[in-house]
C-alpha atoms as a PDB file:
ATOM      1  CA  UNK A   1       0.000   0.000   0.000  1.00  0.00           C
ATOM      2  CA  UNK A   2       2.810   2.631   0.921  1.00  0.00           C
ATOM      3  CA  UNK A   3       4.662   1.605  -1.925  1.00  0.00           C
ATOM      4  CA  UNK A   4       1.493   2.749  -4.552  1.00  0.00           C
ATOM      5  CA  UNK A   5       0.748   5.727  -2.774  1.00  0.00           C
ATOM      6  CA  UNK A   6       4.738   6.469  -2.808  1.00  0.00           C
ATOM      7  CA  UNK A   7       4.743   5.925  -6.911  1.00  0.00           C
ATOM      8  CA  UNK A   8       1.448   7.629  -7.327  1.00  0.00           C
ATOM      9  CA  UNK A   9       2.426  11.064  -5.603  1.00  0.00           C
ATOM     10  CA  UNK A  10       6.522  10.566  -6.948  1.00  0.00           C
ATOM     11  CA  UNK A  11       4.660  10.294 -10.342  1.00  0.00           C
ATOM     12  CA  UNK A  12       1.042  12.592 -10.382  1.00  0.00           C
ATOM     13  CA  UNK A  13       1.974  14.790  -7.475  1.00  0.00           C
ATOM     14  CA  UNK A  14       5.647  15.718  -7.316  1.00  0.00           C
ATOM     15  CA  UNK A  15       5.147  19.067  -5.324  1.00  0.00           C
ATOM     16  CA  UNK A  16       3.699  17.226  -2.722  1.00  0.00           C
ATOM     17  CA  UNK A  17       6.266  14.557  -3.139  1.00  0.00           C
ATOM     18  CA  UNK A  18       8.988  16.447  -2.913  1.00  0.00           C
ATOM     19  CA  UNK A  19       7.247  17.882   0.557  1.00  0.00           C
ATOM     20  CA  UNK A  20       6.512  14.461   1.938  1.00  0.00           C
ATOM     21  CA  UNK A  21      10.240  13.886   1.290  1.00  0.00           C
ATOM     22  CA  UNK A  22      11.543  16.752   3.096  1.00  0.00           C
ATOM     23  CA  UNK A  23       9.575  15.364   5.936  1.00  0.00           C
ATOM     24  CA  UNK A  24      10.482  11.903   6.246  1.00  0.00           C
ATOM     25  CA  UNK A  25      13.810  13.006   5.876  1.00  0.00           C
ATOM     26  CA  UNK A  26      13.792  15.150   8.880  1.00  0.00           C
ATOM     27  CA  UNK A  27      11.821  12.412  10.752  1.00  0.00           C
ATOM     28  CA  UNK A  28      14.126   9.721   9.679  1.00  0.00           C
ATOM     29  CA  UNK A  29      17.084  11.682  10.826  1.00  0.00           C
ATOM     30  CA  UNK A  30      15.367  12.340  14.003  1.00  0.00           C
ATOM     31  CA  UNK A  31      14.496   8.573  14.320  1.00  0.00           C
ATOM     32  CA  UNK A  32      17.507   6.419  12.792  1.00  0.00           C
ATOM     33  CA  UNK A  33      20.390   9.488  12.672  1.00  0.00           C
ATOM     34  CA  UNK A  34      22.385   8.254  15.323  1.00  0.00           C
ATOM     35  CA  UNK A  35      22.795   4.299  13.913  1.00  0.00           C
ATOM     36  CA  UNK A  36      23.190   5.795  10.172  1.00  0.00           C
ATOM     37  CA  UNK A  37      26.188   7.807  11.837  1.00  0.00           C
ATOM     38  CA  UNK A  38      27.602   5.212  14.026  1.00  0.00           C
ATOM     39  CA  UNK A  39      27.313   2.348  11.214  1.00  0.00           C
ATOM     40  CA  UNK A  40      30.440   0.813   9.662  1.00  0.00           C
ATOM     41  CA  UNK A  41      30.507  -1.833   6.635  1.00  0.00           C
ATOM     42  CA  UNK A  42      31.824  -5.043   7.928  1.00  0.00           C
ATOM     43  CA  UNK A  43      31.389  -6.380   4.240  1.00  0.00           C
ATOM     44  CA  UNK A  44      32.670  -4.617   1.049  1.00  0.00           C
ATOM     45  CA  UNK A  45      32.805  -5.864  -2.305  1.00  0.00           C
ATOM     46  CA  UNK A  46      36.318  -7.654  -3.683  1.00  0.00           C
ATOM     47  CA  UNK A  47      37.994  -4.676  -5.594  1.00  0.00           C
ATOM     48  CA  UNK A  48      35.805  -1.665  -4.382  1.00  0.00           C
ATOM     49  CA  UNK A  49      35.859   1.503  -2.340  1.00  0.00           C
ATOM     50  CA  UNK A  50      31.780   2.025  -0.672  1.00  0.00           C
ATOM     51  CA  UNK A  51      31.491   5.735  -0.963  1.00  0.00           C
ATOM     52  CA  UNK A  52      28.337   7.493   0.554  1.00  0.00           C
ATOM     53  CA  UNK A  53      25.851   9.360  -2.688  1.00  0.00           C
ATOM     54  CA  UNK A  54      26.611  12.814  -0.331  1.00  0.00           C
ATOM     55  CA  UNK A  55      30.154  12.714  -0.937  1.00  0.00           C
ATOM     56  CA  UNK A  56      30.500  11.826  -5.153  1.00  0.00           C
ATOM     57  CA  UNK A  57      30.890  14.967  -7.323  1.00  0.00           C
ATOM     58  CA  UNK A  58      27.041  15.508  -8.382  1.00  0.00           C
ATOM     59  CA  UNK A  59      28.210  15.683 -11.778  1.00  0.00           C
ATOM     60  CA  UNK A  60      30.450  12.531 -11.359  1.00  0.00           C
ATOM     61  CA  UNK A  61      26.943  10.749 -10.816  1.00  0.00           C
ATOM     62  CA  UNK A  62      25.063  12.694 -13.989  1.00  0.00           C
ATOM     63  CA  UNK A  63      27.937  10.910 -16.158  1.00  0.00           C
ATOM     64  CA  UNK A  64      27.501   7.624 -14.644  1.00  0.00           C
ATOM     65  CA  UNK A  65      23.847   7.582 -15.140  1.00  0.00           C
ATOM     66  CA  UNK A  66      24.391   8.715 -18.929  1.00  0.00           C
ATOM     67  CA  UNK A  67      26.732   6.419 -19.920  1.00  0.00           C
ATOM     68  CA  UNK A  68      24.394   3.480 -18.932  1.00  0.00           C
ATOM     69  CA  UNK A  69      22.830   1.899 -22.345  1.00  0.00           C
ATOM     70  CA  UNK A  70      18.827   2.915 -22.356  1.00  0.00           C
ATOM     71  CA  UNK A  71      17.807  -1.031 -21.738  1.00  0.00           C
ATOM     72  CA  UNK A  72      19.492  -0.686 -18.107  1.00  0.00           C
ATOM     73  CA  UNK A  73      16.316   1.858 -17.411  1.00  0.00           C
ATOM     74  CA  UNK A  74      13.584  -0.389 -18.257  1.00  0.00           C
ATOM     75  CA  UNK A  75      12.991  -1.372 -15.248  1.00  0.00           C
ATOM     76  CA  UNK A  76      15.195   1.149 -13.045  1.00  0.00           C
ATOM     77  CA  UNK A  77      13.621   4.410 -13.004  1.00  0.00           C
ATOM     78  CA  UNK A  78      13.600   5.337  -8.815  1.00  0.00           C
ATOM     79  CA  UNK A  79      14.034   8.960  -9.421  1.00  0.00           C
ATOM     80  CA  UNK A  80      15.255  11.502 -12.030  1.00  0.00           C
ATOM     81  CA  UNK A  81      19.275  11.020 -13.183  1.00  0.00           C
ATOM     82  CA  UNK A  82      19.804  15.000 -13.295  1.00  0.00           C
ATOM     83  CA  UNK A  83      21.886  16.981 -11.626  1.00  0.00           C
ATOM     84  CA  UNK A  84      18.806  18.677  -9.402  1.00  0.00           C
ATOM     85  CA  UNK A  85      17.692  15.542  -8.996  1.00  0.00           C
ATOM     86  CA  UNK A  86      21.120  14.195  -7.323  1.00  0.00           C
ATOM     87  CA  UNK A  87      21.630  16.908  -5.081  1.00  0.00           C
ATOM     88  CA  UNK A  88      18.426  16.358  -3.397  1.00  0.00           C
ATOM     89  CA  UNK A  89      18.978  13.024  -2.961  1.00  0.00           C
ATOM     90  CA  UNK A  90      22.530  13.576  -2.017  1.00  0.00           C
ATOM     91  CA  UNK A  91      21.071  15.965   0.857  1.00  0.00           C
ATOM     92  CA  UNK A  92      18.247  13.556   1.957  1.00  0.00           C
ATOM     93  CA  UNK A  93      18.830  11.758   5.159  1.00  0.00           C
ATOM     94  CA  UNK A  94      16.139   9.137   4.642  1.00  0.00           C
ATOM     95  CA  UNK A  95      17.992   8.314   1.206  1.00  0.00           C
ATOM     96  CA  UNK A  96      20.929   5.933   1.751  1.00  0.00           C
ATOM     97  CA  UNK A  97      22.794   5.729  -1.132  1.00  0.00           C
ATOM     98  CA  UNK A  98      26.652   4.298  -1.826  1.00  0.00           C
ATOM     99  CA  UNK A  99      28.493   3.976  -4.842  1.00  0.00           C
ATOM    100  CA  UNK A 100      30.934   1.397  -5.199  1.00  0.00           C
ATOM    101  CA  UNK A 101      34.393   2.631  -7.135  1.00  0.00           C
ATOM    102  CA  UNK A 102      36.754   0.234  -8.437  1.00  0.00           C
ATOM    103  CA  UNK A 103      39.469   0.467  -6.312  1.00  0.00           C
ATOM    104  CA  UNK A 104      42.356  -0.094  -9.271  1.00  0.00           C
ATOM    105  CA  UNK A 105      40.747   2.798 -11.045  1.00  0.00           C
ATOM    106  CA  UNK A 106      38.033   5.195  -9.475  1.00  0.00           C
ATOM    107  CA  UNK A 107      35.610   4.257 -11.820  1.00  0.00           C
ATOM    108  CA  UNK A 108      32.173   4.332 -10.224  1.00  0.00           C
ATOM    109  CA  UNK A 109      30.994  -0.059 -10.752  1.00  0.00           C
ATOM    110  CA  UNK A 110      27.650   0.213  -9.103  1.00  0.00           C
ATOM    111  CA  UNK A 111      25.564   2.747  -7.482  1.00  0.00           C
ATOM    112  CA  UNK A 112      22.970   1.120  -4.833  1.00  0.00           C
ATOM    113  CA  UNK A 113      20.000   2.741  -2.381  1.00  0.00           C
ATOM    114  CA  UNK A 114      18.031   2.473   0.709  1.00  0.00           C
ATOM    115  CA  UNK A 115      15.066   4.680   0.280  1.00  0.00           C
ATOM    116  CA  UNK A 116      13.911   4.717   4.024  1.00  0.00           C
ATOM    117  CA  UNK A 117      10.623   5.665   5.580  1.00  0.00           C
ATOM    118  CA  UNK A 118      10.613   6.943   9.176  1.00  0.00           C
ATOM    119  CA  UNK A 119       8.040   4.019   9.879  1.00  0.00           C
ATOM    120  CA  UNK A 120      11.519   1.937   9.469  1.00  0.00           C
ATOM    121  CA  UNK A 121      10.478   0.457   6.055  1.00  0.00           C
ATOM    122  CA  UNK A 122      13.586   1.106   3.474  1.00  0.00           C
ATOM    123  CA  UNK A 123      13.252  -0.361  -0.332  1.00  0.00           C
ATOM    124  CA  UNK A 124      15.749  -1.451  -2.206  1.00  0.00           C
ATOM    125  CA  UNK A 125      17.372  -0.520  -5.321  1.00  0.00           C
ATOM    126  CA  UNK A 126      20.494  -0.716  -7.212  1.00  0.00           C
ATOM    127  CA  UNK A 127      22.335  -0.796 -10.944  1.00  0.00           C
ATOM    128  CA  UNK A 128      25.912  -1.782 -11.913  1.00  0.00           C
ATOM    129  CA  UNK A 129      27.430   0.044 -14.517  1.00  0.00           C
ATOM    130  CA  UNK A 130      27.282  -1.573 -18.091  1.00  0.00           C
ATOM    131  CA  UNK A 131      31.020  -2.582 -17.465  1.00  0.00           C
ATOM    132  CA  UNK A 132      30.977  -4.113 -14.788  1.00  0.00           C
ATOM    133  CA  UNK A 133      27.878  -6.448 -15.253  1.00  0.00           C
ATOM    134  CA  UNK A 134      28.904 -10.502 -14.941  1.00  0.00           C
ATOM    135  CA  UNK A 135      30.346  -9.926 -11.949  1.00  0.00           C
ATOM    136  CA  UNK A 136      28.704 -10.760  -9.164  1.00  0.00           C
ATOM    137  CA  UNK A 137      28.355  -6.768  -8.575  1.00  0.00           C
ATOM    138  CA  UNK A 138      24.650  -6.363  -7.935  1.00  0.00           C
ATOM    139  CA  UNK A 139      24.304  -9.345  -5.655  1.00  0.00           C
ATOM    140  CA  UNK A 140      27.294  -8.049  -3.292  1.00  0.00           C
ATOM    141  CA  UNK A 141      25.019  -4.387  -3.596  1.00  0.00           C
ATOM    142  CA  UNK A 142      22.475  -6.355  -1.916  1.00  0.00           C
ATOM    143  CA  UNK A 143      24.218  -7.627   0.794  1.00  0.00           C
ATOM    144  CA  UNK A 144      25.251  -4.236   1.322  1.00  0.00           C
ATOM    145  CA  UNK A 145      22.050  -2.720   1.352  1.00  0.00           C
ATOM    146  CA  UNK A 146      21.029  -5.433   3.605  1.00  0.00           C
ATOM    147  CA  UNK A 147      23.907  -5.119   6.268  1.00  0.00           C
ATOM    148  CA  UNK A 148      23.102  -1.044   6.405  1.00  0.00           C
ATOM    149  CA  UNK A 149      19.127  -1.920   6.258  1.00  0.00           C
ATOM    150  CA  UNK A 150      19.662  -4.911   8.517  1.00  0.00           C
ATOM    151  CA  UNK A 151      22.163  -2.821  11.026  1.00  0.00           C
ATOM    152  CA  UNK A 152      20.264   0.499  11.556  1.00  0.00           C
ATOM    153  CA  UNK A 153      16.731  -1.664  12.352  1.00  0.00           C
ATOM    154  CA  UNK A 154      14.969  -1.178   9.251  1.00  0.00           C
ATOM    155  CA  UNK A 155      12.357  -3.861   7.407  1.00  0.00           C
ATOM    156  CA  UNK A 156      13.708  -4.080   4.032  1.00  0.00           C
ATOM    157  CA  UNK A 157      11.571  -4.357   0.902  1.00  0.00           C
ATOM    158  CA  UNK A 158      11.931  -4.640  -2.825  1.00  0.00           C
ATOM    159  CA  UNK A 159      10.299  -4.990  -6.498  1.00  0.00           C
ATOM    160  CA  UNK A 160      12.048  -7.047  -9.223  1.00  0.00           C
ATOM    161  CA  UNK A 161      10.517  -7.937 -12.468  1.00  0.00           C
ATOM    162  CA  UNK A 162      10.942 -10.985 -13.674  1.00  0.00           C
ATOM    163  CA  UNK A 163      11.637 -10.176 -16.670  1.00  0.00           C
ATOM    164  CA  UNK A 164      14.841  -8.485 -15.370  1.00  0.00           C
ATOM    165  CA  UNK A 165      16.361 -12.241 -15.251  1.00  0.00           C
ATOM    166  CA  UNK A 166      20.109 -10.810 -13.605  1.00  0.00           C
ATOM    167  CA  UNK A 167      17.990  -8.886 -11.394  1.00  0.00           C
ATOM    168  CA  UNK A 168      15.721 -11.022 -10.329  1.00  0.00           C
ATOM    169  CA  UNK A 169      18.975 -13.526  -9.659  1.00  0.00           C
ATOM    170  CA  UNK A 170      20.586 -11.331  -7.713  1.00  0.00           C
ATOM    171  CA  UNK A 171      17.810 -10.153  -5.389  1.00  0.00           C
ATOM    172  CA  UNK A 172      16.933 -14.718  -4.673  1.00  0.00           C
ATOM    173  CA  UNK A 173      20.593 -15.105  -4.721  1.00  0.00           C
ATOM    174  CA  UNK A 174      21.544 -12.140  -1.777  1.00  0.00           C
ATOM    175  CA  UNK A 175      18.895 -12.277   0.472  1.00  0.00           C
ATOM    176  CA  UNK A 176      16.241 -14.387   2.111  1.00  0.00           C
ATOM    177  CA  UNK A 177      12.837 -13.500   0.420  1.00  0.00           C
ATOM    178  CA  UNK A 178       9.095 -13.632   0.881  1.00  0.00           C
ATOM    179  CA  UNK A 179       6.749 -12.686  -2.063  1.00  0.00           C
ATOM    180  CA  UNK A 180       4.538 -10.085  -0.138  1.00  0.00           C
ATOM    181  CA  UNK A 181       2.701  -9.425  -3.565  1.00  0.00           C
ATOM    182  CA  UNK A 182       2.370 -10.032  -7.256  1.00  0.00           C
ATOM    183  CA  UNK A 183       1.862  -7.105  -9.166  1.00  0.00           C
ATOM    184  CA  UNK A 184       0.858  -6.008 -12.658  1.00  0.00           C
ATOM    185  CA  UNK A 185       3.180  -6.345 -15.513  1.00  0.00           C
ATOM    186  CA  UNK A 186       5.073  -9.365 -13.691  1.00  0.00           C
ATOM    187  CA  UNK A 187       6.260  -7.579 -11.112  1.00  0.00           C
ATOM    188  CA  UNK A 188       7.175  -9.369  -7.602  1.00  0.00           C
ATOM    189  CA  UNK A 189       6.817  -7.094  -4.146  1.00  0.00           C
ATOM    190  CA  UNK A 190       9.345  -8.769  -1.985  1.00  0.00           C
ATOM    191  CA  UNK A 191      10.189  -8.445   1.521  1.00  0.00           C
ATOM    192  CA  UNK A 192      13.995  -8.987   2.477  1.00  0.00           C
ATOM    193  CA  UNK A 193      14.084 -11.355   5.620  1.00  0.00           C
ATOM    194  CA  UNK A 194      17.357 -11.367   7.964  1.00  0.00           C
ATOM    195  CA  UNK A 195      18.927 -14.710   7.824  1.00  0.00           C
END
């Protein structure tokens, strides 16, 4: 249910959206602040650097998001890939976000979220950058996500298509899952369980 009305108001109603963010945020940081500060990765990918969204050049992030081939948005469209667009996320303190750099070279691999509610729901998200896919990149993401999720006291959630096969895979392969819902256009509303 939260997750329609989010996508309805994100979508119909972005003034209000972007006012319902602003609160959460504040509420959120009010709420969870303290664990989001004192949390420290115990697992990072092979190879990477996990750098929080707030502290990649905006325009670092407006590249990355360009250079991804226009299949990789089919089913990946969280929120808009502009610069505005990144610097409110980048100052929202509901909206966990890392990118994973390859350490060897500083190029950003993967780029993965927790969009949090101060209710302590958080969902999911994440895309590995069109050279680094075959990797095993998005499923380490997820265990990311789930370690900050997991470690701060949030229930994690998540939609996958499956018709986004390496998606799909990764999200069964990472985590512990229960299908909360099925959803139009063969969409699967899953709920990450702590092992």
């Amino acid at each position: 249910m939260l997750y329609s009305i989010a996508h309805f108001l994100r979508d119909k109603l972005s003034w209000l959206w972007n006012i319902i963010e602003w609160w959460n945020s504040w509420f959120f940081a009010i709420r969870y602040g303290k664990r989001v500060k004192s949390f420290r990765f115990s697992y990072i990918p092979k190879g990477c650097v996990i750098v929080p969204l707030s502290d990649v050049q905006t325009e670092k992030m407006v590249d990355f998001f360009t250079r991804q081939p226009d299949e990789a948005y089919t089913f990946f469209h969280p929120h808009g890939f502009d610069s505005k667009s990144i610097k409110r996320l980048q100052r929202n303190k509901s909206f966990l976000a890392y990118v994973l750099t390859d350490k060897n070279n500083g190029n950003i691999a993967g780029y993965c979220f927790n969009k949090c509610f101060f209710n302590g729901q958080g969902f999911r998200g994440r895309m590995v950058d069109i050279d680094y896919r075959g990797k095993g990149l998005g499923t380490a993401m997820n265990k990311v996500l789930n370690e900050v999720g997991f470690g701060i006291g949030l229930r994690l959630f998540e939609t996958v298509s499956k018709d986004n096969v390496a998606s799909y895979r990764s999200a069964i392969s990472a985590s512990n899952v229960r299908v909360v819902k099925e959803m139009p256009g063969n969409e699967l509303y899953l709920e990450i369980l702590q092992e």
